[in-house]
PDB file of N, CA and C in Angstrom:
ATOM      1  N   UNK A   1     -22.733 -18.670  17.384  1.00  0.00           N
ATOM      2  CA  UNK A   1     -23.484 -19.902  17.453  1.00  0.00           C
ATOM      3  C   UNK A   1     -23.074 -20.785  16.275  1.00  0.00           C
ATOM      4  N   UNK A   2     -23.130 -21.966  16.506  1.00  0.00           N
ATOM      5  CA  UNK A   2     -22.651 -23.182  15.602  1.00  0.00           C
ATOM      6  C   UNK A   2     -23.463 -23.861  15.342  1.00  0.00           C
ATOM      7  N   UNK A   3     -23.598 -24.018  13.531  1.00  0.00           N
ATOM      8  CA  UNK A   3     -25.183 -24.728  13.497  1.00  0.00           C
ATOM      9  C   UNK A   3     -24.343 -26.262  12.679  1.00  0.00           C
ATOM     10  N   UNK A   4     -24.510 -27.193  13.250  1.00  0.00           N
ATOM     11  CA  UNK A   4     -24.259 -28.332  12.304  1.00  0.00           C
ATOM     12  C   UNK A   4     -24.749 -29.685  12.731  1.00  0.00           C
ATOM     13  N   UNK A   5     -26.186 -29.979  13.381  1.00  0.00           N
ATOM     14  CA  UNK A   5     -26.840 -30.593  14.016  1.00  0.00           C
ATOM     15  C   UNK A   5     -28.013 -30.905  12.493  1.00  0.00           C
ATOM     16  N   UNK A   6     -27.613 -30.716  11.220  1.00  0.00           N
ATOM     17  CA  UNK A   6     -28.266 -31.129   9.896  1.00  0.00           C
ATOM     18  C   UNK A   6     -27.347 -31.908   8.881  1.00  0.00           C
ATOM     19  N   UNK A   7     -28.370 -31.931   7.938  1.00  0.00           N
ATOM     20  CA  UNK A   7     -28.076 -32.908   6.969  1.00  0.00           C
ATOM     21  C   UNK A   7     -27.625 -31.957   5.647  1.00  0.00           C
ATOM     22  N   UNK A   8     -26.921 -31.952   5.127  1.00  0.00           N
ATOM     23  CA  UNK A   8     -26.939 -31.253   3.698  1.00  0.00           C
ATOM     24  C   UNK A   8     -25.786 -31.673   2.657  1.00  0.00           C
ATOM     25  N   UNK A   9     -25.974 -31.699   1.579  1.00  0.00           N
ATOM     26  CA  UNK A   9     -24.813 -32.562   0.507  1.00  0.00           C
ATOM     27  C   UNK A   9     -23.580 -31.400   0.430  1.00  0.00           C
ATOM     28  N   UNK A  10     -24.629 -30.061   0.751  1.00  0.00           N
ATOM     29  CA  UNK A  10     -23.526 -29.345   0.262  1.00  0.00           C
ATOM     30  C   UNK A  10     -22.808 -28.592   1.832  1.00  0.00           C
ATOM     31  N   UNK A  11     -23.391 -28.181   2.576  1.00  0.00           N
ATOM     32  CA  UNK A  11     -22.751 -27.355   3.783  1.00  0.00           C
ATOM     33  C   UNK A  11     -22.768 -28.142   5.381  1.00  0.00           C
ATOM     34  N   UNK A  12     -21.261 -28.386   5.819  1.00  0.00           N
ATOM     35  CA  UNK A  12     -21.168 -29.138   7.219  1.00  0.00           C
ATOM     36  C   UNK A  12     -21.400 -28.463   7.911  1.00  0.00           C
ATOM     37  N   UNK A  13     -21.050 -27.199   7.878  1.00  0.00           N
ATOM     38  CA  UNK A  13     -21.582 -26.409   9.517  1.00  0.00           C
ATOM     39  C   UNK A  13     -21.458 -24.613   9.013  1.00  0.00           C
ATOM     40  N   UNK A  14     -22.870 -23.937  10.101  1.00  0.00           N
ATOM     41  CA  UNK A  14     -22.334 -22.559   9.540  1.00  0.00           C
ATOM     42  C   UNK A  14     -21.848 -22.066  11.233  1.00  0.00           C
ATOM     43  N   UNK A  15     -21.421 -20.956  11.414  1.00  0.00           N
ATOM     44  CA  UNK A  15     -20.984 -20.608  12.555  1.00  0.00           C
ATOM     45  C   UNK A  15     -21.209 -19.371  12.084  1.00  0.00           C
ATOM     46  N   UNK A  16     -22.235 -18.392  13.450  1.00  0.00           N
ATOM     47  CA  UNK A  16     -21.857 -17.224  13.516  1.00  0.00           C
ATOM     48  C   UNK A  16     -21.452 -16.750  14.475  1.00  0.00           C
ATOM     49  N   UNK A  17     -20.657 -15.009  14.478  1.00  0.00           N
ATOM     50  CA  UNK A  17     -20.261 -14.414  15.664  1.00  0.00           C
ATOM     51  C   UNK A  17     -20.470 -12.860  14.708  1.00  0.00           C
ATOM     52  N   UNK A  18     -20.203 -11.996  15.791  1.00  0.00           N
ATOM     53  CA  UNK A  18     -20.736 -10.251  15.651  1.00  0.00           C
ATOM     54  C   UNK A  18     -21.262 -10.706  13.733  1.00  0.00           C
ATOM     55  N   UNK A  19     -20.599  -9.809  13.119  1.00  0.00           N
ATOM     56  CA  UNK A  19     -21.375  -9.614  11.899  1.00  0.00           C
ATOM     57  C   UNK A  19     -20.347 -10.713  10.961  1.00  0.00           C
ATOM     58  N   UNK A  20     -19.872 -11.731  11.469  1.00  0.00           N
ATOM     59  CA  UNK A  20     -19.407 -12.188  10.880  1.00  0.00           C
ATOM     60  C   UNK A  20     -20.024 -14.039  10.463  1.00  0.00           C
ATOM     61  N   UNK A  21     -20.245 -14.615   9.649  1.00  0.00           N
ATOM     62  CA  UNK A  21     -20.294 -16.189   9.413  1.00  0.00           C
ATOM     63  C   UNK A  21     -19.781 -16.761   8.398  1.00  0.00           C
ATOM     64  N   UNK A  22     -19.092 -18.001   9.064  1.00  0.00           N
ATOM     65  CA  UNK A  22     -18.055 -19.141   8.778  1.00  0.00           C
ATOM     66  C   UNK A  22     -18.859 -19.679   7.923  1.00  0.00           C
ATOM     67  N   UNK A  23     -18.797 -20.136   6.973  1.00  0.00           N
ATOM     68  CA  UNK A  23     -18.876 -21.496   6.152  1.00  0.00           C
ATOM     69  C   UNK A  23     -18.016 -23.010   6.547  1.00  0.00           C
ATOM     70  N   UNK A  24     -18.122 -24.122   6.307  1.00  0.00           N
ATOM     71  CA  UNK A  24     -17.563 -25.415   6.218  1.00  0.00           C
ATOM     72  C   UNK A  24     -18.481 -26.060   4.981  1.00  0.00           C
ATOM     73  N   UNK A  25     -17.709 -26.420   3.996  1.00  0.00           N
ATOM     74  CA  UNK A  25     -18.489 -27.163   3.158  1.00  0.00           C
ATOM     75  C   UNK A  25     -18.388 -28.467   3.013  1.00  0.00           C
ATOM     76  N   UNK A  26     -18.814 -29.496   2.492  1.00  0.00           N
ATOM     77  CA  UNK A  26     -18.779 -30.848   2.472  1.00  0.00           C
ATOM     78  C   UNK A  26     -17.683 -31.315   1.570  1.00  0.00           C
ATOM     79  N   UNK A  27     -17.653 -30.351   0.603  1.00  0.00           N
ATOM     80  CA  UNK A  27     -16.144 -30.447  -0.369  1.00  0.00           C
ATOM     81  C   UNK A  27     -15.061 -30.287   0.246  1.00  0.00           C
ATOM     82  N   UNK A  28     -14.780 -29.733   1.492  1.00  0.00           N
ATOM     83  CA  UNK A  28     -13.372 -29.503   1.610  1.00  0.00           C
ATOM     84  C   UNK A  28     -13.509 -28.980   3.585  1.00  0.00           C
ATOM     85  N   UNK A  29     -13.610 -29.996   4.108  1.00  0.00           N
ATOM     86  CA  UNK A  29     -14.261 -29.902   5.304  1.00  0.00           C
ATOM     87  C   UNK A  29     -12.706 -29.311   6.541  1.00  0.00           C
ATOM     88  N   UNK A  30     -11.537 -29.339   5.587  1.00  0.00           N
ATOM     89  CA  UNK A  30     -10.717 -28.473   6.440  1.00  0.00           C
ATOM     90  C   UNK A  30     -10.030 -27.101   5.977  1.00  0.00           C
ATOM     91  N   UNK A  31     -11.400 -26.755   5.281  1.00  0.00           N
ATOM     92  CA  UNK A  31     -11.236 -24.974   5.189  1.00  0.00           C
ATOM     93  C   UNK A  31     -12.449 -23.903   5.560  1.00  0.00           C
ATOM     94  N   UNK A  32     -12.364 -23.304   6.257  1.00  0.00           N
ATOM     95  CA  UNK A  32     -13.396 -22.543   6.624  1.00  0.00           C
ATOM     96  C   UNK A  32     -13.487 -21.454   5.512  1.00  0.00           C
ATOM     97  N   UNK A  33     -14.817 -21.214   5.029  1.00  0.00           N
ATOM     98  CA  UNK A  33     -15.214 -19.637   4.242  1.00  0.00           C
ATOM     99  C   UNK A  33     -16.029 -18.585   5.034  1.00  0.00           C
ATOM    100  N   UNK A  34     -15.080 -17.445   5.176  1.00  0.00           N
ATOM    101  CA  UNK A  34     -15.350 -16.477   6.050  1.00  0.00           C
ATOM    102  C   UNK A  34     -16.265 -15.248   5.046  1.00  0.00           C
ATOM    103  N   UNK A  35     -17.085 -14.700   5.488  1.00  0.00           N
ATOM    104  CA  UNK A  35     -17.699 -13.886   4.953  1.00  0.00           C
ATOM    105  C   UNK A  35     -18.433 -12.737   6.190  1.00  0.00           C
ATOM    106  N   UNK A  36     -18.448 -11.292   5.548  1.00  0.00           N
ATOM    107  CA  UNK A  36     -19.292 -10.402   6.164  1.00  0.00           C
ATOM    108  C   UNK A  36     -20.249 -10.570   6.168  1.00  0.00           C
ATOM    109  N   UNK A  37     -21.473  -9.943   7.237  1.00  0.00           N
ATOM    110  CA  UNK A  37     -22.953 -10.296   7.455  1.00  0.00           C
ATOM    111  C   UNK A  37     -23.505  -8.750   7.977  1.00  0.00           C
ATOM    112  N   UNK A  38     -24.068  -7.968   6.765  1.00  0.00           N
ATOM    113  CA  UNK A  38     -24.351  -6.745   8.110  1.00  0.00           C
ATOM    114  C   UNK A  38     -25.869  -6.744   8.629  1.00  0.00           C
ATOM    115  N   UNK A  39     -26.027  -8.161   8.054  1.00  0.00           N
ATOM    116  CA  UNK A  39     -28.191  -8.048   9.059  1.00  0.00           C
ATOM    117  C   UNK A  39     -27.898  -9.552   9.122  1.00  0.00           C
ATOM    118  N   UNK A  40     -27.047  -9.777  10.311  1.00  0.00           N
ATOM    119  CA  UNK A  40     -26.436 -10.967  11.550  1.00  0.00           C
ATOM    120  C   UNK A  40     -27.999 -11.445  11.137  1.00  0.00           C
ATOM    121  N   UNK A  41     -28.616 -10.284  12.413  1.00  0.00           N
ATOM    122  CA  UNK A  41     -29.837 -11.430  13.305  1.00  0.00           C
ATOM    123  C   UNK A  41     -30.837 -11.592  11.955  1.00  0.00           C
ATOM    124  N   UNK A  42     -31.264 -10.765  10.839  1.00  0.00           N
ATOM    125  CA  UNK A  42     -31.752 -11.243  10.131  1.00  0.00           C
ATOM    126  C   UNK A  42     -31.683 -12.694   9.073  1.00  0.00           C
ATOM    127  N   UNK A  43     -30.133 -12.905   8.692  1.00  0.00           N
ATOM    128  CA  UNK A  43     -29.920 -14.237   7.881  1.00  0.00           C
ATOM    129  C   UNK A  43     -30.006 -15.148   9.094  1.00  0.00           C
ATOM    130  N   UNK A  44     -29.454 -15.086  10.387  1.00  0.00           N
ATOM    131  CA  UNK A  44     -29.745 -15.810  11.610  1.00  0.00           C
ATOM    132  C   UNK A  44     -31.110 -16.534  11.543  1.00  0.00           C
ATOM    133  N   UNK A  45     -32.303 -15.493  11.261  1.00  0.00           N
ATOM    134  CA  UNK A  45     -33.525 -15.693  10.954  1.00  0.00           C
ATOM    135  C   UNK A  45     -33.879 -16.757  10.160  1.00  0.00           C
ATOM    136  N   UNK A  46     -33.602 -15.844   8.794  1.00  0.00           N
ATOM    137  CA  UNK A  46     -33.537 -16.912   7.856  1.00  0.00           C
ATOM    138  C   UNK A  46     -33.256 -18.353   7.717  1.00  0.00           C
ATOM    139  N   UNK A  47     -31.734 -18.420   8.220  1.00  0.00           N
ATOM    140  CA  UNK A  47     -30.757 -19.269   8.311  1.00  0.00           C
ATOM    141  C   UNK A  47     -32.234 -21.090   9.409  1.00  0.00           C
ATOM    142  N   UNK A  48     -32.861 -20.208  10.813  1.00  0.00           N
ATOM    143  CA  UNK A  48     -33.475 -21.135  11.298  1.00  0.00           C
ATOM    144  C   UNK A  48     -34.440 -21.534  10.862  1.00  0.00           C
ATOM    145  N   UNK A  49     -35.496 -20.301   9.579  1.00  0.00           N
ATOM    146  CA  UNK A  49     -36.620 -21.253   8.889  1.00  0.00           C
ATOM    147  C   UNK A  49     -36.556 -21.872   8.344  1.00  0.00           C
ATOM    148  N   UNK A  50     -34.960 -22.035   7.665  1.00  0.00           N
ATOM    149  CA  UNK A  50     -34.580 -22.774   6.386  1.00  0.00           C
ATOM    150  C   UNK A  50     -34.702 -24.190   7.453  1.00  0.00           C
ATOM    151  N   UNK A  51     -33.741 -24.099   8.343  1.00  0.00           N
ATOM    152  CA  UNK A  51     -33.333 -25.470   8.621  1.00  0.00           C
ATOM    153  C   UNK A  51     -34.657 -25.856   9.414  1.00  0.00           C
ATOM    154  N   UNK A  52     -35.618 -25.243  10.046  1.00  0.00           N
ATOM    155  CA  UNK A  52     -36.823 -26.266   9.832  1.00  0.00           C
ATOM    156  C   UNK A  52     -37.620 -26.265   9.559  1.00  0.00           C
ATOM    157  N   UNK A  53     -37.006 -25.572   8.168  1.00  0.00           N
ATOM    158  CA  UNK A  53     -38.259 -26.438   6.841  1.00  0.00           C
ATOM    159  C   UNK A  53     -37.565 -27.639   6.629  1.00  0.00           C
ATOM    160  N   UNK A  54     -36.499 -27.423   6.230  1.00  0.00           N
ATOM    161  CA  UNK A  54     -35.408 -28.942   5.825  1.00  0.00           C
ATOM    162  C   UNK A  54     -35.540 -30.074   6.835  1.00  0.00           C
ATOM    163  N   UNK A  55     -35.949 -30.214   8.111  1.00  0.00           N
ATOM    164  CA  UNK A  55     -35.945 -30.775   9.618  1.00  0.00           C
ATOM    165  C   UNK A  55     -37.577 -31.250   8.858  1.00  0.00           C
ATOM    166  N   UNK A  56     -38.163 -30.468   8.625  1.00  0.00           N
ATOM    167  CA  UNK A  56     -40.054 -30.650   8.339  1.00  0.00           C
ATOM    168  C   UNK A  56     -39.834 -31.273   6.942  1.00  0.00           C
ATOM    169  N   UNK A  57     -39.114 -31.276   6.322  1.00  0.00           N
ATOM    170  CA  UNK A  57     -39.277 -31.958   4.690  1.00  0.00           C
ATOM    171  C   UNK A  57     -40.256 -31.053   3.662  1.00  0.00           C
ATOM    172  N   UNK A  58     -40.130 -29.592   4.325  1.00  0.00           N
ATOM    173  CA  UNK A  58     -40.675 -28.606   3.396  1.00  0.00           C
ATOM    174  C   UNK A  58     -40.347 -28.053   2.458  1.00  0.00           C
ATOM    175  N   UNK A  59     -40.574 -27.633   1.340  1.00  0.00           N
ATOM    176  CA  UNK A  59     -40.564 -26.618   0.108  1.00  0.00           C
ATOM    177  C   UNK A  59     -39.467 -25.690   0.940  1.00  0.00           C
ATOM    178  N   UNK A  60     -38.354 -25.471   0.604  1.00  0.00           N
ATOM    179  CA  UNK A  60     -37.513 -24.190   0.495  1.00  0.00           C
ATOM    180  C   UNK A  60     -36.337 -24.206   1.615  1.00  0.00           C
ATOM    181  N   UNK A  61     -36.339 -26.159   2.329  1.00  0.00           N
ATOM    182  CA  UNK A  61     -35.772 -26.343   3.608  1.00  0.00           C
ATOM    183  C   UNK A  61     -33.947 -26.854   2.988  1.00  0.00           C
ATOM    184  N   UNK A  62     -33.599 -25.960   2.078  1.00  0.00           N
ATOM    185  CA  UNK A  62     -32.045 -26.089   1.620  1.00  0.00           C
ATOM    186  C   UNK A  62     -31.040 -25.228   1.952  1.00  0.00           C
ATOM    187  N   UNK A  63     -30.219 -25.956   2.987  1.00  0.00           N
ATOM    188  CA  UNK A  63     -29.359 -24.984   3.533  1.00  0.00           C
ATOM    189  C   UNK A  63     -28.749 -24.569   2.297  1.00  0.00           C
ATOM    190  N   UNK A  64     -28.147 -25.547   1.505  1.00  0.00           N
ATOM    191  CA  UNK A  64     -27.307 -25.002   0.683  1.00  0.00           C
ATOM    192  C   UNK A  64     -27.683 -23.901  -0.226  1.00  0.00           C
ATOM    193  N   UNK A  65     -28.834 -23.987  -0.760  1.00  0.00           N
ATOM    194  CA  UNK A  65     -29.353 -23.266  -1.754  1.00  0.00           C
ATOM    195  C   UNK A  65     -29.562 -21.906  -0.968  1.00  0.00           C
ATOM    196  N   UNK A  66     -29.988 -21.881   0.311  1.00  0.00           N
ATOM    197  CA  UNK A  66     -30.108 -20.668   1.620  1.00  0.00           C
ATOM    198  C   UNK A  66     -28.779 -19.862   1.068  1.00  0.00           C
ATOM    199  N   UNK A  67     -27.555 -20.759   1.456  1.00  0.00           N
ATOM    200  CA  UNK A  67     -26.573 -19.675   1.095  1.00  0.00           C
ATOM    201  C   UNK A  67     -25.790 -19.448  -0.034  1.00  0.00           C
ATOM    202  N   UNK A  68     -26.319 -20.572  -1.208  1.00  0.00           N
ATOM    203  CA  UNK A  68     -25.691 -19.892  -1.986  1.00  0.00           C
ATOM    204  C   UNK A  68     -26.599 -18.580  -2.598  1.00  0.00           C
ATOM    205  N   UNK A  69     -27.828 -18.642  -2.040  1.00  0.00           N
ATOM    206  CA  UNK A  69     -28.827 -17.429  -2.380  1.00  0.00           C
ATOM    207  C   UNK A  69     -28.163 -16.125  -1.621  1.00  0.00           C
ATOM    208  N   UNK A  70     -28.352 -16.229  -0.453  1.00  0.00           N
ATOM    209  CA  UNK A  70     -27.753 -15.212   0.298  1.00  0.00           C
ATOM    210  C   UNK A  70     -25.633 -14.796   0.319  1.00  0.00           C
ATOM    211  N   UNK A  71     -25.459 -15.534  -0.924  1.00  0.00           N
ATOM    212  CA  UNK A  71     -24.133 -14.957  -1.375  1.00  0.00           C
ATOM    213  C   UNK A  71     -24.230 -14.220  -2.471  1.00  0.00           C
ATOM    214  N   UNK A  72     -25.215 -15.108  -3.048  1.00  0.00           N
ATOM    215  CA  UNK A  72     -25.286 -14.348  -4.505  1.00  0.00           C
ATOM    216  C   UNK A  72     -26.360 -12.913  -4.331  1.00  0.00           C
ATOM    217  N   UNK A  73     -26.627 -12.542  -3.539  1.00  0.00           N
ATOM    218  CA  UNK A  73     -27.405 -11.596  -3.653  1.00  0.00           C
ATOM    219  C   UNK A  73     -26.331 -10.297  -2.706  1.00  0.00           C
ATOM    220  N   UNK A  74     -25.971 -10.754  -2.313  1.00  0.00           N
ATOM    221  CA  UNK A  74     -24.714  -9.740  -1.253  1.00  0.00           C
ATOM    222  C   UNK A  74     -25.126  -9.799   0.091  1.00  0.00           C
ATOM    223  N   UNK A  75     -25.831 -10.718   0.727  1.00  0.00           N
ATOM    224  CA  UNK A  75     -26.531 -10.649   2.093  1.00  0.00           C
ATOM    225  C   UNK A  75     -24.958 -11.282   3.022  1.00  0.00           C
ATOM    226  N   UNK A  76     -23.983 -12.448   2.326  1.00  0.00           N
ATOM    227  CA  UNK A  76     -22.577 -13.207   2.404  1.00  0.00           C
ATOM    228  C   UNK A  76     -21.893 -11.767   2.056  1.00  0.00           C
ATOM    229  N   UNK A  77     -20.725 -11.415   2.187  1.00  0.00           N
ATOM    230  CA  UNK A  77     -19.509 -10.950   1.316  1.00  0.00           C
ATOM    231  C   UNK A  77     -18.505 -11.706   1.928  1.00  0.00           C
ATOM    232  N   UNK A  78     -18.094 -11.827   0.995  1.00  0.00           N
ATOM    233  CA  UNK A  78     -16.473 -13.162   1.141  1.00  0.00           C
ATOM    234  C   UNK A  78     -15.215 -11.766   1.742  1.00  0.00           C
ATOM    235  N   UNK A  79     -14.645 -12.166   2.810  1.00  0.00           N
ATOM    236  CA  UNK A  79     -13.756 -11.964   3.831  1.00  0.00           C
ATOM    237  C   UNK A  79     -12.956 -12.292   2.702  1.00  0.00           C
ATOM    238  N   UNK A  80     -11.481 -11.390   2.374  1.00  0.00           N
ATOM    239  CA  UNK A  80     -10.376 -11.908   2.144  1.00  0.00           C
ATOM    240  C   UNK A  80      -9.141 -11.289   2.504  1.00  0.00           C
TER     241      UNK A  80
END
């Protein structure tokens, strides 16, 4: 699934498939960042309260901050 139907300074689109999700960032919109996911449907989860809280203008509705949280914690691992 392809999410890029939002607004964010920092992330154009995320894309997932099996345990895997794409990054596109606003810095550099013709390189994709690939990363492992081994709880898909859980950041999936995540991934939709974020965006509507951000859609609602709520406390905690930042995609970007979503993943740079969920990189920095190991929920992302960077594909290389």
């Amino acid at each position: 699934m392809i999410y890029d139907k939002f607004t964010s300074s920092a992330i154009k689109s995320v894309e997932t498939l099996d345990n895997t999700v794409k990054i596109v960032y606003n810095s550099n919109i013709n390189k994709e960042y690939v990363f492992k996911c081994e709880e898909l449907q859980q950041f999936v989860d995540k991934l939709s309260e974020t965006l509507i809280a951000h859609e609602e203008l709520l406390e905690g509705g930042s995609v970007g901050k979503f993943i740079n949280q969920s990189i920095r914690s190991g929920v992302l691992v960077e594909s290389k």
